[in-house]
N, C-alpha and C. Protein backbone atom coordinates (compact mmCIF):
# COMPACT_ATOMS: atom_id res chain seq x y z
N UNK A 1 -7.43 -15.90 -28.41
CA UNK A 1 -7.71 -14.65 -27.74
C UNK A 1 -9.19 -14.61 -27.38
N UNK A 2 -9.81 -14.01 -26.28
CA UNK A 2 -10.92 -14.04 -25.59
C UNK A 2 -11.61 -12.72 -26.08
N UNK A 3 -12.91 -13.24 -25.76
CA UNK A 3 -13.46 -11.72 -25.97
C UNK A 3 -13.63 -11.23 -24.72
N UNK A 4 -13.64 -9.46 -24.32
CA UNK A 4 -13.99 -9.02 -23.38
C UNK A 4 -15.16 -9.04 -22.99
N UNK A 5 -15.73 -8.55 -22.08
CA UNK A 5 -16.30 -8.64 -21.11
C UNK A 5 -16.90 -7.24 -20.50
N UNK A 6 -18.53 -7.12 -20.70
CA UNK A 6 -18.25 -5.61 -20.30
C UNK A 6 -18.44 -5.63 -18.60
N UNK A 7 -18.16 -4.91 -18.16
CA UNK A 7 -18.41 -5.01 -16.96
C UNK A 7 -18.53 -3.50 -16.26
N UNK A 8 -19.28 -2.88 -15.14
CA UNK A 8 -20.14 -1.91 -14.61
C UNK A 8 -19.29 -2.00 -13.23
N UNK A 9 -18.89 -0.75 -12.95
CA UNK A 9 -18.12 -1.06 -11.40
C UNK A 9 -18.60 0.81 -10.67
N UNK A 10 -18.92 0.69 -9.53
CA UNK A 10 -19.05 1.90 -9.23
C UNK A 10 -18.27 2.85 -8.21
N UNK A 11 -17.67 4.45 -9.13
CA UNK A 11 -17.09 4.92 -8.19
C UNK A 11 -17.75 5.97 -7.77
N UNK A 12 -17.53 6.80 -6.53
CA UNK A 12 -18.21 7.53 -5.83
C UNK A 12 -19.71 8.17 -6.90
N UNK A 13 -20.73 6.92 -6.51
CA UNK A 13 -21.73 7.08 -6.59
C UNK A 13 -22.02 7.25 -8.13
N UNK A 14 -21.13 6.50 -9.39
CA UNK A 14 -21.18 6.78 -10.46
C UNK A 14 -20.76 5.32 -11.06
N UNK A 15 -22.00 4.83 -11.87
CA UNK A 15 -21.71 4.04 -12.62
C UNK A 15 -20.44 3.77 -14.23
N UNK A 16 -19.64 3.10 -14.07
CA UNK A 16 -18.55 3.60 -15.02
C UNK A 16 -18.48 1.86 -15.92
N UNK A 17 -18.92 1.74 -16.88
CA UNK A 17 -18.66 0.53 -17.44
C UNK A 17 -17.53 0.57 -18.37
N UNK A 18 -16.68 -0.55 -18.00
CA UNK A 18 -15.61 -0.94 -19.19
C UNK A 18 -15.60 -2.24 -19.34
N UNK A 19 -14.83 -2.62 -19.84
CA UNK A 19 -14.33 -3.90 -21.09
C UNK A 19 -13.28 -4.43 -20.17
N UNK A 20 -13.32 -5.78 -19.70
CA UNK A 20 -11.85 -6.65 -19.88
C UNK A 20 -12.29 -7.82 -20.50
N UNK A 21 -11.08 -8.26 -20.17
CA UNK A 21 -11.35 -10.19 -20.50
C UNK A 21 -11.81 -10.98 -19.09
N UNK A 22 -12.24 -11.80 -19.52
CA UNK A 22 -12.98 -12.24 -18.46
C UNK A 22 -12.78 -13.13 -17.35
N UNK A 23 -11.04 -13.59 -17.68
CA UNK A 23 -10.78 -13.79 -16.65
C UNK A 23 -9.59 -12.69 -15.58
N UNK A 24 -9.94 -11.43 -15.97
CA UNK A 24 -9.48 -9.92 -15.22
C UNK A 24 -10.90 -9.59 -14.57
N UNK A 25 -11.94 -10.01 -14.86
CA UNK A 25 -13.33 -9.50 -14.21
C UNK A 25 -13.27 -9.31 -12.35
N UNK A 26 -12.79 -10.45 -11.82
CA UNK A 26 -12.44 -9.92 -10.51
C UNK A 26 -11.74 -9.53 -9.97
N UNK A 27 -10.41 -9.49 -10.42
CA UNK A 27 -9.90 -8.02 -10.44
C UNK A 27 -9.77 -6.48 -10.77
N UNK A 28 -10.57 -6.38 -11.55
CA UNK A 28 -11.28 -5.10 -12.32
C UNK A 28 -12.11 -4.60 -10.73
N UNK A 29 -13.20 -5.67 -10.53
CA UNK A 29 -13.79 -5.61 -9.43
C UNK A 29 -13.34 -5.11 -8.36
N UNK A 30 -12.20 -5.21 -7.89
CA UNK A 30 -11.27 -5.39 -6.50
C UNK A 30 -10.48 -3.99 -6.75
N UNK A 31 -9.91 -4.00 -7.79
CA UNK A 31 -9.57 -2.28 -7.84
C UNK A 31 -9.95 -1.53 -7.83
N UNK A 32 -11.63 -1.61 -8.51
CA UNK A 32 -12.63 -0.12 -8.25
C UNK A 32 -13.05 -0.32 -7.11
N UNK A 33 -12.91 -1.20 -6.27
CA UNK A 33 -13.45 -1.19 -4.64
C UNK A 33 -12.23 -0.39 -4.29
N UNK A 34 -10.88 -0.77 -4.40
CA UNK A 34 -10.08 -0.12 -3.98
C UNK A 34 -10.02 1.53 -3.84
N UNK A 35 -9.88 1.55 -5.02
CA UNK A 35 -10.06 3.01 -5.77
C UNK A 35 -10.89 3.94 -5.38
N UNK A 36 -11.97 3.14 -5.05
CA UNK A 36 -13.16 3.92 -4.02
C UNK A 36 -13.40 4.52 -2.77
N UNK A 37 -13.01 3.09 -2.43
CA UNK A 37 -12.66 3.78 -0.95
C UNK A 37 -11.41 4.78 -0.97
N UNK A 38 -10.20 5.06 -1.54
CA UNK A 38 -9.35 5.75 -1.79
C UNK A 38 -9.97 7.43 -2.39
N UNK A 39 -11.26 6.96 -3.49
CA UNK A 39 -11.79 8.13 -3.62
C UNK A 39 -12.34 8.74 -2.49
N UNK A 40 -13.37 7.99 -1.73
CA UNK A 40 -13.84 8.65 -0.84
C UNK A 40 -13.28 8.98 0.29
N UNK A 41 -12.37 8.45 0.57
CA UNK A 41 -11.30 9.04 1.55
C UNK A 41 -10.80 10.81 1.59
N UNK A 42 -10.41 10.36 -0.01
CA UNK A 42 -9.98 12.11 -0.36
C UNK A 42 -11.27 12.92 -0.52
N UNK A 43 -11.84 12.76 -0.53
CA UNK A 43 -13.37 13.40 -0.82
C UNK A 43 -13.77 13.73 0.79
N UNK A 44 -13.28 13.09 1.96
CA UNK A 44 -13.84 13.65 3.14
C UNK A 44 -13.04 14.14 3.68
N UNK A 45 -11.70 13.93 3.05
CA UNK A 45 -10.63 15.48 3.72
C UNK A 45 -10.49 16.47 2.13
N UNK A 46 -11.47 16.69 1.35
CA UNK A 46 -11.40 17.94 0.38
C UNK A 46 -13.01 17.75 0.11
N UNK A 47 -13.82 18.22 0.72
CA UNK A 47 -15.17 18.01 0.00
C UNK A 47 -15.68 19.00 -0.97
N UNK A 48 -14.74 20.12 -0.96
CA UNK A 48 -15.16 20.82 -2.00
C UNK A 48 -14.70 20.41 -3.05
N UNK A 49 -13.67 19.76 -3.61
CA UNK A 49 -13.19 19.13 -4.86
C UNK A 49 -14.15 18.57 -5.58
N UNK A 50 -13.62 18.51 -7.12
CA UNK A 50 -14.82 17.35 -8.19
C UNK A 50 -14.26 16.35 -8.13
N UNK A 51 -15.20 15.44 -8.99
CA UNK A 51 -14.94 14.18 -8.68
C UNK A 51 -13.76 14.14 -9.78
N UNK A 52 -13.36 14.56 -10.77
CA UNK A 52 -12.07 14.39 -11.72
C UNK A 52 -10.84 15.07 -10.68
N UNK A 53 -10.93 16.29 -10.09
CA UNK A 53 -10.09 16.24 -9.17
C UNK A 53 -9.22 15.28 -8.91
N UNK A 54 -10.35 14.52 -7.72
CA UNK A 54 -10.17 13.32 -6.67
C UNK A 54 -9.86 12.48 -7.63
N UNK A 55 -9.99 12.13 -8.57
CA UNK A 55 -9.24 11.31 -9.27
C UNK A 55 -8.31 10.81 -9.92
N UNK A 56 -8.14 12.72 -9.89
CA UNK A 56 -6.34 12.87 -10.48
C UNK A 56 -4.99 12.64 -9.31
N UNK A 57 -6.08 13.11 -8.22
CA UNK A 57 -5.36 13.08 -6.89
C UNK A 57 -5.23 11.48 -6.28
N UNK A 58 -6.17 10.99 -6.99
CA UNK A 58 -6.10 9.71 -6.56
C UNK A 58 -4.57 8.36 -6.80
N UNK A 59 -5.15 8.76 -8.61
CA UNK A 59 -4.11 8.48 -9.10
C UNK A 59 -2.55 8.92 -9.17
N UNK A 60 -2.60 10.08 -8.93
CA UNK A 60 -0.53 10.60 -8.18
C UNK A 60 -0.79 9.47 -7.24
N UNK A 61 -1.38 9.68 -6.10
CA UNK A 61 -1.24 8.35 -5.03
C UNK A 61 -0.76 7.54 -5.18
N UNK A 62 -2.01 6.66 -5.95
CA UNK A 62 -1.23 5.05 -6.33
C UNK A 62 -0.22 5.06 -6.56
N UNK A 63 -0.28 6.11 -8.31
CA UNK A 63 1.06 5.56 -8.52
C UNK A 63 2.48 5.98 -7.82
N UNK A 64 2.45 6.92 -7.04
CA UNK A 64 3.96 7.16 -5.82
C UNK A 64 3.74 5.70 -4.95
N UNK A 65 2.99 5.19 -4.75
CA UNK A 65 2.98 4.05 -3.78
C UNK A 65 3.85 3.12 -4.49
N UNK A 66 3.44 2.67 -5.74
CA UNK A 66 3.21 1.79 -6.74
C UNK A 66 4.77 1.82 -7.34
N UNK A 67 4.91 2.99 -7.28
CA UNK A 67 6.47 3.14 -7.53
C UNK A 67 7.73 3.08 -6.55
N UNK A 68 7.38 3.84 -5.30
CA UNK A 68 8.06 3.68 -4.24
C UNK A 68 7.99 1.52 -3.71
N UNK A 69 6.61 0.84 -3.69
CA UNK A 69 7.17 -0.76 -3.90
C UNK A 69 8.00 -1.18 -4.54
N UNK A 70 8.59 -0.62 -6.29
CA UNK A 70 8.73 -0.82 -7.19
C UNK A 70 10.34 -0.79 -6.71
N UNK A 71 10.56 0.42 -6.49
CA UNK A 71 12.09 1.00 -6.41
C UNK A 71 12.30 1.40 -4.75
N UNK A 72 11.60 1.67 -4.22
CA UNK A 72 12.03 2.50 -2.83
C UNK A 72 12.47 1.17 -1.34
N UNK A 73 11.20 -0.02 -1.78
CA UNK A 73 11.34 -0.91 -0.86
C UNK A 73 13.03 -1.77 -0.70
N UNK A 74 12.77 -2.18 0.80
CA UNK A 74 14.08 -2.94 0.54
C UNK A 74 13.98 -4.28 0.09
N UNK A 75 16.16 -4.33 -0.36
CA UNK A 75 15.62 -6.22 -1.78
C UNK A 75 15.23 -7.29 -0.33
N UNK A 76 15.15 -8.26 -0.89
CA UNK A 76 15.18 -9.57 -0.05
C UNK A 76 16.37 -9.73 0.66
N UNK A 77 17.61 -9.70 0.41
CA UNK A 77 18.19 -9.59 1.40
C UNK A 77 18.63 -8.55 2.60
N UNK A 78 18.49 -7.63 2.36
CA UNK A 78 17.93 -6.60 3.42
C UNK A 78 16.92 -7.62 4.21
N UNK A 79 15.95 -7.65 3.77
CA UNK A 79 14.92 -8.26 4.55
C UNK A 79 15.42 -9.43 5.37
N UNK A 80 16.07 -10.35 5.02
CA UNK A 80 17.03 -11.37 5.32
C UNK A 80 18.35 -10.93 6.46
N UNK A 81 18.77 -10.07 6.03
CA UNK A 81 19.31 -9.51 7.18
C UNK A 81 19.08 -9.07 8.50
N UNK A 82 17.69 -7.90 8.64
CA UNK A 82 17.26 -7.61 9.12
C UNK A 82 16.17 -8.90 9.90
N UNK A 83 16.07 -9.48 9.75
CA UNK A 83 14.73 -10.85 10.58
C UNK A 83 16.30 -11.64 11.16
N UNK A 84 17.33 -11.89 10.38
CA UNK A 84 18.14 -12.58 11.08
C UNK A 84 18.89 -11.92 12.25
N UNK A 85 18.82 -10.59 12.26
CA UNK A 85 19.38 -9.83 13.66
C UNK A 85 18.04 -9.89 14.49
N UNK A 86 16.89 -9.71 13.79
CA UNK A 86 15.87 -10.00 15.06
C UNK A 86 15.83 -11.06 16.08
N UNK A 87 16.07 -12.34 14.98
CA UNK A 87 16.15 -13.57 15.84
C UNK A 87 17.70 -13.71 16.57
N UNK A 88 18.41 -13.17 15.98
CA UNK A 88 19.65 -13.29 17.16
C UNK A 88 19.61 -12.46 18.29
N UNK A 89 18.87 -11.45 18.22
CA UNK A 89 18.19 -10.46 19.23
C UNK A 89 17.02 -11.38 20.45
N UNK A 90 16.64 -11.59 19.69
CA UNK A 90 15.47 -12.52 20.50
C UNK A 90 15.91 -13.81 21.34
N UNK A 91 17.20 -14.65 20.66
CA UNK A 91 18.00 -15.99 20.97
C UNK A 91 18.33 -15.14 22.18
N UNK A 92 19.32 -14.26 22.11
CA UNK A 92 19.75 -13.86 23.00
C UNK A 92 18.92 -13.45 24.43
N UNK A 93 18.15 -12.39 23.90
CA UNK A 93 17.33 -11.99 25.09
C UNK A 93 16.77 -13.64 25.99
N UNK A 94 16.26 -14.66 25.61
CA UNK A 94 16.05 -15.87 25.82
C UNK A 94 17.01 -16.87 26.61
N UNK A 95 18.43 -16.52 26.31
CA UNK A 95 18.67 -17.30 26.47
C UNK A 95 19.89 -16.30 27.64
N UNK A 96 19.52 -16.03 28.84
CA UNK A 96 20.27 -15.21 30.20
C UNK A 96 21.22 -15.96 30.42
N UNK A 97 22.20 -14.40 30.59
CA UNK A 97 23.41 -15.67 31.45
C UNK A 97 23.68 -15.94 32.47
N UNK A 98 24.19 -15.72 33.89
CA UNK A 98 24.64 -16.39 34.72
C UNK A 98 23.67 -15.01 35.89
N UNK A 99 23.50 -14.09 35.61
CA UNK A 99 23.24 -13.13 36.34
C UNK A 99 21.29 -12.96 35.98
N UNK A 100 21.00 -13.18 34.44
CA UNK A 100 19.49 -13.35 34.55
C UNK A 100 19.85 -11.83 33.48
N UNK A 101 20.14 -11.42 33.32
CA UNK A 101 20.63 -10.48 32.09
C UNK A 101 21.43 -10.74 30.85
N UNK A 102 20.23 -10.45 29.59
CA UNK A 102 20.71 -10.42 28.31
C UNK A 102 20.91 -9.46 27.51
N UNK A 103 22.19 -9.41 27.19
CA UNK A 103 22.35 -8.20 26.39
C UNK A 103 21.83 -7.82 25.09
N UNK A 104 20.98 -7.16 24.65
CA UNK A 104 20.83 -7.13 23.37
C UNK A 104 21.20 -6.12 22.44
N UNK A 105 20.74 -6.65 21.22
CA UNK A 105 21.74 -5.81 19.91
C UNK A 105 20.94 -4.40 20.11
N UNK A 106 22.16 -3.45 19.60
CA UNK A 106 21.73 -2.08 19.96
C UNK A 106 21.69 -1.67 18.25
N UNK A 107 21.86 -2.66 16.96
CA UNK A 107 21.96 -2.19 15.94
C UNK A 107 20.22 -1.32 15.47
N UNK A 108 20.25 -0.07 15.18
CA UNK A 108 18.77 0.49 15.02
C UNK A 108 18.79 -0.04 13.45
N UNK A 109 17.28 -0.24 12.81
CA UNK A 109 16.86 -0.74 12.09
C UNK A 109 16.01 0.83 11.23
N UNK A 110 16.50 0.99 9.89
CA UNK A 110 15.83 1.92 9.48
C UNK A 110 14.04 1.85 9.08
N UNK A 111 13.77 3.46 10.05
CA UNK A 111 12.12 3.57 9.78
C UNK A 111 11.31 3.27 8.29
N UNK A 112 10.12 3.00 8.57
CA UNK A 112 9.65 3.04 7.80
C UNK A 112 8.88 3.84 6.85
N UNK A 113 9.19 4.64 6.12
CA UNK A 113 8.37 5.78 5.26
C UNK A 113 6.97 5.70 5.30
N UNK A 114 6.30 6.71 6.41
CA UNK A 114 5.04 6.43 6.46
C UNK A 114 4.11 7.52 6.32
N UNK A 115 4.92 8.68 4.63
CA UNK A 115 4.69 9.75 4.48
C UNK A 115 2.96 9.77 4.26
N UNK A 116 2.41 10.99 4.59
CA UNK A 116 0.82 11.39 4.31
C UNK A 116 0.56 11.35 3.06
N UNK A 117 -0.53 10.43 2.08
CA UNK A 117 -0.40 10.90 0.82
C UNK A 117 -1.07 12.33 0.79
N UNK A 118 -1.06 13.00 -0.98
CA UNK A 118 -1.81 13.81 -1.03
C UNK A 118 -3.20 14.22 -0.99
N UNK A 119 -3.45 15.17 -0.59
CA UNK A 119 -4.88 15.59 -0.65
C UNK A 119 -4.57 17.18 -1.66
N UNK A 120 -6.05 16.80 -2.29
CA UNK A 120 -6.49 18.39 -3.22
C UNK A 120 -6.01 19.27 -2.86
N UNK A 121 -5.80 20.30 -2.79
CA UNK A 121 -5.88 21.92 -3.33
C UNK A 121 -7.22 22.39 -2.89
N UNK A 122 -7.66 23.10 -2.11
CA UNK A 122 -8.94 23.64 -2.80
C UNK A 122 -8.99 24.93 -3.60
């Protein structure tokens, strides 16, 4: 077992040091960049909010994202399905028949959930 690692990452304008192991150090890194810009995002559509706010708000975010990948996305074969009607869509359109017209598939493909996350309260 390794020892941790302290490490200093900054969010909106606040130094916050914690502990991993050291080979999580650049990823530690990469999430408080994340996180940041995510903070400051919500921070310029609620500027009256605190910064624990925005952080609580932050975090519902992720984690509905984080969960909706988890459970909401479609499996692999969905995905598999859907690319294989594309390309039979596409064969087709490609490949005209006698008149220079291809018919293509009229099957609609369900949207993609591209709900607003939340913002604060003020």
């Amino acid at each position: 077992m390794s020892d941790n690692t302290a490490v200093t990452v900054k969010l909106l304008e606040r130094d916050i040091k914690l502990a991993c192991p050291p080979e999580e150090v650049d990823n530690l890194h990469a999430a408080a960049k994340h996180l940041d810009a995510h903070l400051r995002d919500l921070r310029k559509r609620a500027a009256s909010s605190s910064p624990e706010k925005l952080a609580l708000v932050a975090a519902m975010n992720m984690t509905s994202q984080l969960l909706r990948a988890q459970h909401g996305g479609p499996d692999i074969d969905t995905v598999v399905d859907i690319l294989g009607s594309i390309e039979s869509t596409v064969e087709t359109a490609l490949s005209t028949d006698a008149e220079g017209v291809a018919e293509a598939s009229t099957d609609p493909v369900e949207d993609v959930d591209h709900s607003t996350p939340a913002t604060p309260a003020s």
